[in-house]
C-alpha atoms as a PDB file:
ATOM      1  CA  UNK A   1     134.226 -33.699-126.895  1.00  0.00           C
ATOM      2  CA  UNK A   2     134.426 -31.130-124.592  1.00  0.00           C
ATOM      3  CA  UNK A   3     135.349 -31.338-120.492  1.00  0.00           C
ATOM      4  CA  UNK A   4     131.548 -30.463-119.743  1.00  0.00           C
ATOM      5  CA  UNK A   5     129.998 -32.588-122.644  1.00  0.00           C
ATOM      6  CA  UNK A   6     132.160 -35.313-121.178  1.00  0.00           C
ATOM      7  CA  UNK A   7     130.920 -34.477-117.282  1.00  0.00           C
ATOM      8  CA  UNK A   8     127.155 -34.112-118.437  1.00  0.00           C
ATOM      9  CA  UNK A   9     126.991 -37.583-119.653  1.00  0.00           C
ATOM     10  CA  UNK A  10     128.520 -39.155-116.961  1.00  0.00           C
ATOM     11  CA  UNK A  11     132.390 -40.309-118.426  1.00  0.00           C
ATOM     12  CA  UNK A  12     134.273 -38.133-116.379  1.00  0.00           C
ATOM     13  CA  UNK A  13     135.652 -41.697-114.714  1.00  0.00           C
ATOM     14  CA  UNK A  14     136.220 -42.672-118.211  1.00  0.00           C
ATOM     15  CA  UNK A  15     138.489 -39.153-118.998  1.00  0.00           C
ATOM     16  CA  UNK A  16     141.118 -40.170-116.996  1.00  0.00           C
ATOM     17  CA  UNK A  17     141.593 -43.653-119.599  1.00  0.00           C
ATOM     18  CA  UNK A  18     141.668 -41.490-122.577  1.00  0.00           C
ATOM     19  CA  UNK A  19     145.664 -41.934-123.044  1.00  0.00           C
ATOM     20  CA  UNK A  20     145.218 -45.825-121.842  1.00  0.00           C
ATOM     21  CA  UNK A  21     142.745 -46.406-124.581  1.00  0.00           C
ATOM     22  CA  UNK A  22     145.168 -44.892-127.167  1.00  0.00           C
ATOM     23  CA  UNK A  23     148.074 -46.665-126.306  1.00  0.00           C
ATOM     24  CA  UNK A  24     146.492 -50.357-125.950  1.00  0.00           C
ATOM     25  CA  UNK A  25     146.508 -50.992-129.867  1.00  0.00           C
ATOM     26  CA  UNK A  26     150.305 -49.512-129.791  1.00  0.00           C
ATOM     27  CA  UNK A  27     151.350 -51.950-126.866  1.00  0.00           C
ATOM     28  CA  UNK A  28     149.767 -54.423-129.581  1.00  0.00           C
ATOM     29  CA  UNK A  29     151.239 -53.669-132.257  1.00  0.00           C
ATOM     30  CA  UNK A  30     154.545 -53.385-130.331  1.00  0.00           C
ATOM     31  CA  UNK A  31     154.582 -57.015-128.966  1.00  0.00           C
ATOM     32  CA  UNK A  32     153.106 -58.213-131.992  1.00  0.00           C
ATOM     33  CA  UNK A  33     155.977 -57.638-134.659  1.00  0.00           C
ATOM     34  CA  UNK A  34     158.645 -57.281-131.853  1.00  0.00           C
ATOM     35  CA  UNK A  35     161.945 -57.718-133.733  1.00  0.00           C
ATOM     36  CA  UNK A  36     160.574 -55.143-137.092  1.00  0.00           C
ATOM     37  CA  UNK A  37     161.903 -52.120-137.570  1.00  0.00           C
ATOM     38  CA  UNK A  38     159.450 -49.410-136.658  1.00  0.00           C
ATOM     39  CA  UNK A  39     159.273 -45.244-137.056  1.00  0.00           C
ATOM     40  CA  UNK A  40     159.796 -44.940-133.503  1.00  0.00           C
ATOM     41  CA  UNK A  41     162.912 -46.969-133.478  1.00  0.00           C
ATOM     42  CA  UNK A  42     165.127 -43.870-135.207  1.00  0.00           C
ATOM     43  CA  UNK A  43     164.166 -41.947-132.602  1.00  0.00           C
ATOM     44  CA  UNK A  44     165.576 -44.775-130.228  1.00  0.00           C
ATOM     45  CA  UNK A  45     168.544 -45.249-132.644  1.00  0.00           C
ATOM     46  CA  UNK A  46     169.201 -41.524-132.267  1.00  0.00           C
ATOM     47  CA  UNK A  47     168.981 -41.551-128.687  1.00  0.00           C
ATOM     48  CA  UNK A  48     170.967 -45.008-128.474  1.00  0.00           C
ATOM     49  CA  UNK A  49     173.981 -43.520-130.393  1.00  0.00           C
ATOM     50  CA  UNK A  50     174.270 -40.309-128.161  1.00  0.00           C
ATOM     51  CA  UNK A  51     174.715 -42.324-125.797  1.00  0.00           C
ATOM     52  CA  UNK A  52     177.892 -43.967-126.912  1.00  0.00           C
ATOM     53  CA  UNK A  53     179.067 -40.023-126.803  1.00  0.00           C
ATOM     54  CA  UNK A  54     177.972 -38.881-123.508  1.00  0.00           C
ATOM     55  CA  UNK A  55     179.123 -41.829-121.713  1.00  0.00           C
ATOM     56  CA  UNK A  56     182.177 -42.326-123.980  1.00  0.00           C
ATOM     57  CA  UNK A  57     184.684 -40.775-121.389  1.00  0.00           C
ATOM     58  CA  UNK A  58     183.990 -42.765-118.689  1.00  0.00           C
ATOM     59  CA  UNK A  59     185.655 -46.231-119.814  1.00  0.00           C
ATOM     60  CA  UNK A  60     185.038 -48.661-122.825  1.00  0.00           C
ATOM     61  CA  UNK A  61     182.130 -50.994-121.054  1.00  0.00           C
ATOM     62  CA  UNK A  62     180.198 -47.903-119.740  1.00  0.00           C
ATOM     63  CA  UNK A  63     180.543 -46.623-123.513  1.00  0.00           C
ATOM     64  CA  UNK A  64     179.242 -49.849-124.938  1.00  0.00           C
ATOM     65  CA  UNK A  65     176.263 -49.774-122.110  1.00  0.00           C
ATOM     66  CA  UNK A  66     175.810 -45.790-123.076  1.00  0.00           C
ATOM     67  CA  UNK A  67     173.587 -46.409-125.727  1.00  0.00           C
ATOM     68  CA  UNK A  68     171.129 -48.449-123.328  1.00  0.00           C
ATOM     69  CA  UNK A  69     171.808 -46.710-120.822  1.00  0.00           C
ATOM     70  CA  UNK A  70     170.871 -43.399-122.933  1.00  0.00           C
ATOM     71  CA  UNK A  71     167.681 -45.368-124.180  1.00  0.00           C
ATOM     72  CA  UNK A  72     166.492 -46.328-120.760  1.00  0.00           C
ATOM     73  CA  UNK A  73     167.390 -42.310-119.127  1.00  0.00           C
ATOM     74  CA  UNK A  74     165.912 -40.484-121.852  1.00  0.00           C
ATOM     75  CA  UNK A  75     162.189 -41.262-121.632  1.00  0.00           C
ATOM     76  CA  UNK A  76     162.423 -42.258-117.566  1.00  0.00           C
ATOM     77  CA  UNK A  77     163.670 -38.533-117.370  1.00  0.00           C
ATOM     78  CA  UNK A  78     160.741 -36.741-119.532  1.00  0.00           C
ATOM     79  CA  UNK A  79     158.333 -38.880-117.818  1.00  0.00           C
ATOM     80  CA  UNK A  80     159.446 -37.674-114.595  1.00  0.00           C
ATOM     81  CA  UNK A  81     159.307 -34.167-115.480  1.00  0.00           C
ATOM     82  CA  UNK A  82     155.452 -34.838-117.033  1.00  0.00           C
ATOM     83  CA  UNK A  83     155.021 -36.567-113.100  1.00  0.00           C
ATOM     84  CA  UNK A  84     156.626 -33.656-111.155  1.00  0.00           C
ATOM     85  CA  UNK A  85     154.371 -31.074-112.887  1.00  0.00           C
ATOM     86  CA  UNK A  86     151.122 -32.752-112.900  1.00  0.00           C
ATOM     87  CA  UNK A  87     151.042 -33.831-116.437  1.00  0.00           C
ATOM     88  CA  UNK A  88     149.132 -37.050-116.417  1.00  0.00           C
ATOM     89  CA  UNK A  89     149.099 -37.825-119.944  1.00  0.00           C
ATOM     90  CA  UNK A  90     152.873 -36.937-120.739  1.00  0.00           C
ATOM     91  CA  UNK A  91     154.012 -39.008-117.984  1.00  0.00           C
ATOM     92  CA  UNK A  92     152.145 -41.736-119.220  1.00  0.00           C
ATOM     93  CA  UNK A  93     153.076 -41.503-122.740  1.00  0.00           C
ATOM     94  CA  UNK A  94     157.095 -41.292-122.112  1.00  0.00           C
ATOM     95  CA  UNK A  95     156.522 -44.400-119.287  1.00  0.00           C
ATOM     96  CA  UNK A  96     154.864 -46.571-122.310  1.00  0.00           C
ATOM     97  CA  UNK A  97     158.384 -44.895-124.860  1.00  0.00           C
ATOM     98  CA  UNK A  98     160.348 -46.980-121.980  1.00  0.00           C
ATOM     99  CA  UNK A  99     158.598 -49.986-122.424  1.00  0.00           C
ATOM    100  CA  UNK A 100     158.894 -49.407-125.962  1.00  0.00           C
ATOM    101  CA  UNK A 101     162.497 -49.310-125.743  1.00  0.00           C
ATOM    102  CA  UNK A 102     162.656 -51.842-123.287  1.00  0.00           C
ATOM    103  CA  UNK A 103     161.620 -53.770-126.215  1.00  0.00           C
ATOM    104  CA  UNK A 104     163.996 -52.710-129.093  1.00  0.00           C
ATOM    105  CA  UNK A 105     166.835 -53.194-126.471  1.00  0.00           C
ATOM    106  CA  UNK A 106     165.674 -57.160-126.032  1.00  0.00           C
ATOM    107  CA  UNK A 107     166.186 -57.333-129.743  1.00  0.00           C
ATOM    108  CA  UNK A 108     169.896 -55.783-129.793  1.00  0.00           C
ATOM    109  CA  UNK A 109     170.506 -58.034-126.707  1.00  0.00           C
ATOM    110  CA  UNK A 110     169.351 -61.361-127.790  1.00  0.00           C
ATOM    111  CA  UNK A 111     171.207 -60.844-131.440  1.00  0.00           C
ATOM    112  CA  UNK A 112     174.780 -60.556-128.973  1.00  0.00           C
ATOM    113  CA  UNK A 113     175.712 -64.341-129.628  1.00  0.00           C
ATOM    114  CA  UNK A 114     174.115 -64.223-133.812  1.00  0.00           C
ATOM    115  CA  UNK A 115     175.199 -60.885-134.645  1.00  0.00           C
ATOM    116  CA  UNK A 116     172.912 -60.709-137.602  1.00  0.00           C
ATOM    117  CA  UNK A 117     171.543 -57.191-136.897  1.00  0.00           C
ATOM    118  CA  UNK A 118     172.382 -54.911-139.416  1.00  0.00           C
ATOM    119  CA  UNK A 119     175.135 -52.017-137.362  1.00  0.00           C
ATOM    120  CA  UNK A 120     176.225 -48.488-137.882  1.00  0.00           C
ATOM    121  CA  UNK A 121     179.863 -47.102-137.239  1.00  0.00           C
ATOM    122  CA  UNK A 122     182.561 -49.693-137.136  1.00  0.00           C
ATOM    123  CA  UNK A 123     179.813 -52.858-136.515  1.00  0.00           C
ATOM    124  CA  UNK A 124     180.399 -53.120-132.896  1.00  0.00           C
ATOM    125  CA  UNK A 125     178.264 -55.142-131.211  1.00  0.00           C
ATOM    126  CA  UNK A 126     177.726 -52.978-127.904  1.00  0.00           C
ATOM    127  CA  UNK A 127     175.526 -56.407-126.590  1.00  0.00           C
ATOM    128  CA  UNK A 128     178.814 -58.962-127.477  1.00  0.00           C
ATOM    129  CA  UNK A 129     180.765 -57.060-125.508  1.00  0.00           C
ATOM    130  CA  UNK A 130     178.836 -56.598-122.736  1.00  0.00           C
ATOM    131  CA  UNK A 131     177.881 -59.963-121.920  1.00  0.00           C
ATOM    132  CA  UNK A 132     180.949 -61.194-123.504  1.00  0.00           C
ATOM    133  CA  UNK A 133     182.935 -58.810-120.923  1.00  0.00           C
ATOM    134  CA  UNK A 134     180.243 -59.907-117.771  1.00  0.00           C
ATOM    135  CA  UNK A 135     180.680 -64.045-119.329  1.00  0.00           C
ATOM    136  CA  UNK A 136     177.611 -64.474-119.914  1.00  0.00           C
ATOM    137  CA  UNK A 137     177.946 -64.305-123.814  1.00  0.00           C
ATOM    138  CA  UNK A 138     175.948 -67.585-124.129  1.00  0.00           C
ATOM    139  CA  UNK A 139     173.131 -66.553-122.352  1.00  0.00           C
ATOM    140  CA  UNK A 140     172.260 -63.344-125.092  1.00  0.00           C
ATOM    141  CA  UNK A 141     169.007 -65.074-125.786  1.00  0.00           C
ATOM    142  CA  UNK A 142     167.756 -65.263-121.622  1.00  0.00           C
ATOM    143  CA  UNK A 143     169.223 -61.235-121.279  1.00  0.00           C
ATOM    144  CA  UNK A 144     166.844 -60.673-124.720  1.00  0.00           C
ATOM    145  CA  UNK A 145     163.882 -62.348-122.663  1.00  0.00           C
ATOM    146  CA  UNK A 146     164.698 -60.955-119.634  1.00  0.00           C
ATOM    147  CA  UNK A 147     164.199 -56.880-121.464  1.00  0.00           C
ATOM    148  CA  UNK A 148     161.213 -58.541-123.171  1.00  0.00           C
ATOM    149  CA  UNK A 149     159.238 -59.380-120.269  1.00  0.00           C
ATOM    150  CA  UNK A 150     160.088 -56.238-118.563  1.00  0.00           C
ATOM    151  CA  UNK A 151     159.252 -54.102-121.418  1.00  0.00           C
ATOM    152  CA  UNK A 152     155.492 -55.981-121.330  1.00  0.00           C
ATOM    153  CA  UNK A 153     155.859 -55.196-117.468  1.00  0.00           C
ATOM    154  CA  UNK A 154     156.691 -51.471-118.252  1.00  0.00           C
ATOM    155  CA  UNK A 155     153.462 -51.294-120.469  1.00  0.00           C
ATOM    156  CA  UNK A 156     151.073 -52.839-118.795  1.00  0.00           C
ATOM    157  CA  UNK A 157     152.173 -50.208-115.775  1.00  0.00           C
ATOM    158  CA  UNK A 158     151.229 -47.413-118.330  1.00  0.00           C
ATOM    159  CA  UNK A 159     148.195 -48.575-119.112  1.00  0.00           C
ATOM    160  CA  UNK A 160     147.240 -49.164-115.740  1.00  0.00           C
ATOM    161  CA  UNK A 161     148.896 -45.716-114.459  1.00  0.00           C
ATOM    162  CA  UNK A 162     145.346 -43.781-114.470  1.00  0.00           C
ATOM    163  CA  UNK A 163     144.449 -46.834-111.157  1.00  0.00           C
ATOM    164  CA  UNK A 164     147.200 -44.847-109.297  1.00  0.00           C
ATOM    165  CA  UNK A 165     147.586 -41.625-110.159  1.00  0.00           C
ATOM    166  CA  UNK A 166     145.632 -38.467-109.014  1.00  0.00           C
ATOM    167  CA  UNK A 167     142.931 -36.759-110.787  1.00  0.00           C
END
């Protein structure tokens, strides 16, 4: 469909939920099997392990937190270059990757006490020693919720984004 097709019939408020209506069934899907392996979550692996690098000089429990860290910068930074330059659609997309990764962090957290997640490298378990390191090693499974909820919260703001932001 084309911009005037769309503006003849009357669905020019509709245009603006075009990226919303596309990433619904994904948010779905995502909550749904939360905890499976998806395609999206090499890209996060990638991202997760270059972050162990570029944060590796700055101590060993800002190297273990580099890989979230990485995941959680990496999207929040596209997105905000999509926002600066008026890219509605981009912004929104990388805001519901957050969520996304909001979610496959909740899984890595919540497996800290179990350690039953399959590892690369030396089979570190960045999430152990975090909490172990903050003492709250017993309470993997609340931390897990606690990135759970906010990646649903994270979602739920990108598919509500096109409320708030500008034509």
């Amino acid at each position: 469909m084309n911009a005037l097709f769309i503006g003849y019939c009357g669905f020019t408020p509709l245009k603006k939920w075009i990226t919303s209506f596309f990433l619904l069934p994904a948010a779905c899907y995502f909550i749904v099997t939360h905890g499976h392996y998806s395609l999206i979550d090499n890209a996060d692996l990638i991202i997760h392990e270059a972050g162990h690098f570029f944060f590796g000089f700055m101590g060993s429990f800002i190297r273990a937190a580099g890989g979230t860290l990485m995941q959680l910068l990496f999207p929040s930074f596209i997105a905000w270059y999509f926002y600066r330059n008026g890219y509605r659609s981009g912004f929104q997309i990388f805001i519901f990757w957050l969520g996304q990764n909001l979610l496959n962090i909740s899984v890595y957290a919540a497996d800290a006490m179990v350690q039953r997640l399959p590892l690369l490298g030396n089979g570190k378990h960045d999430w152990y020693y975090l909490l172990d390191q903050l003492g709250i090693l017993r309470q993997a499974e609340v931390v897990g919720l606690i990135f759970f909820i906010l990646g649903i919260m994270v979602f739920l703001g990108a598919l509500f984004l096109p409320l708030y932001l500008e034509e």
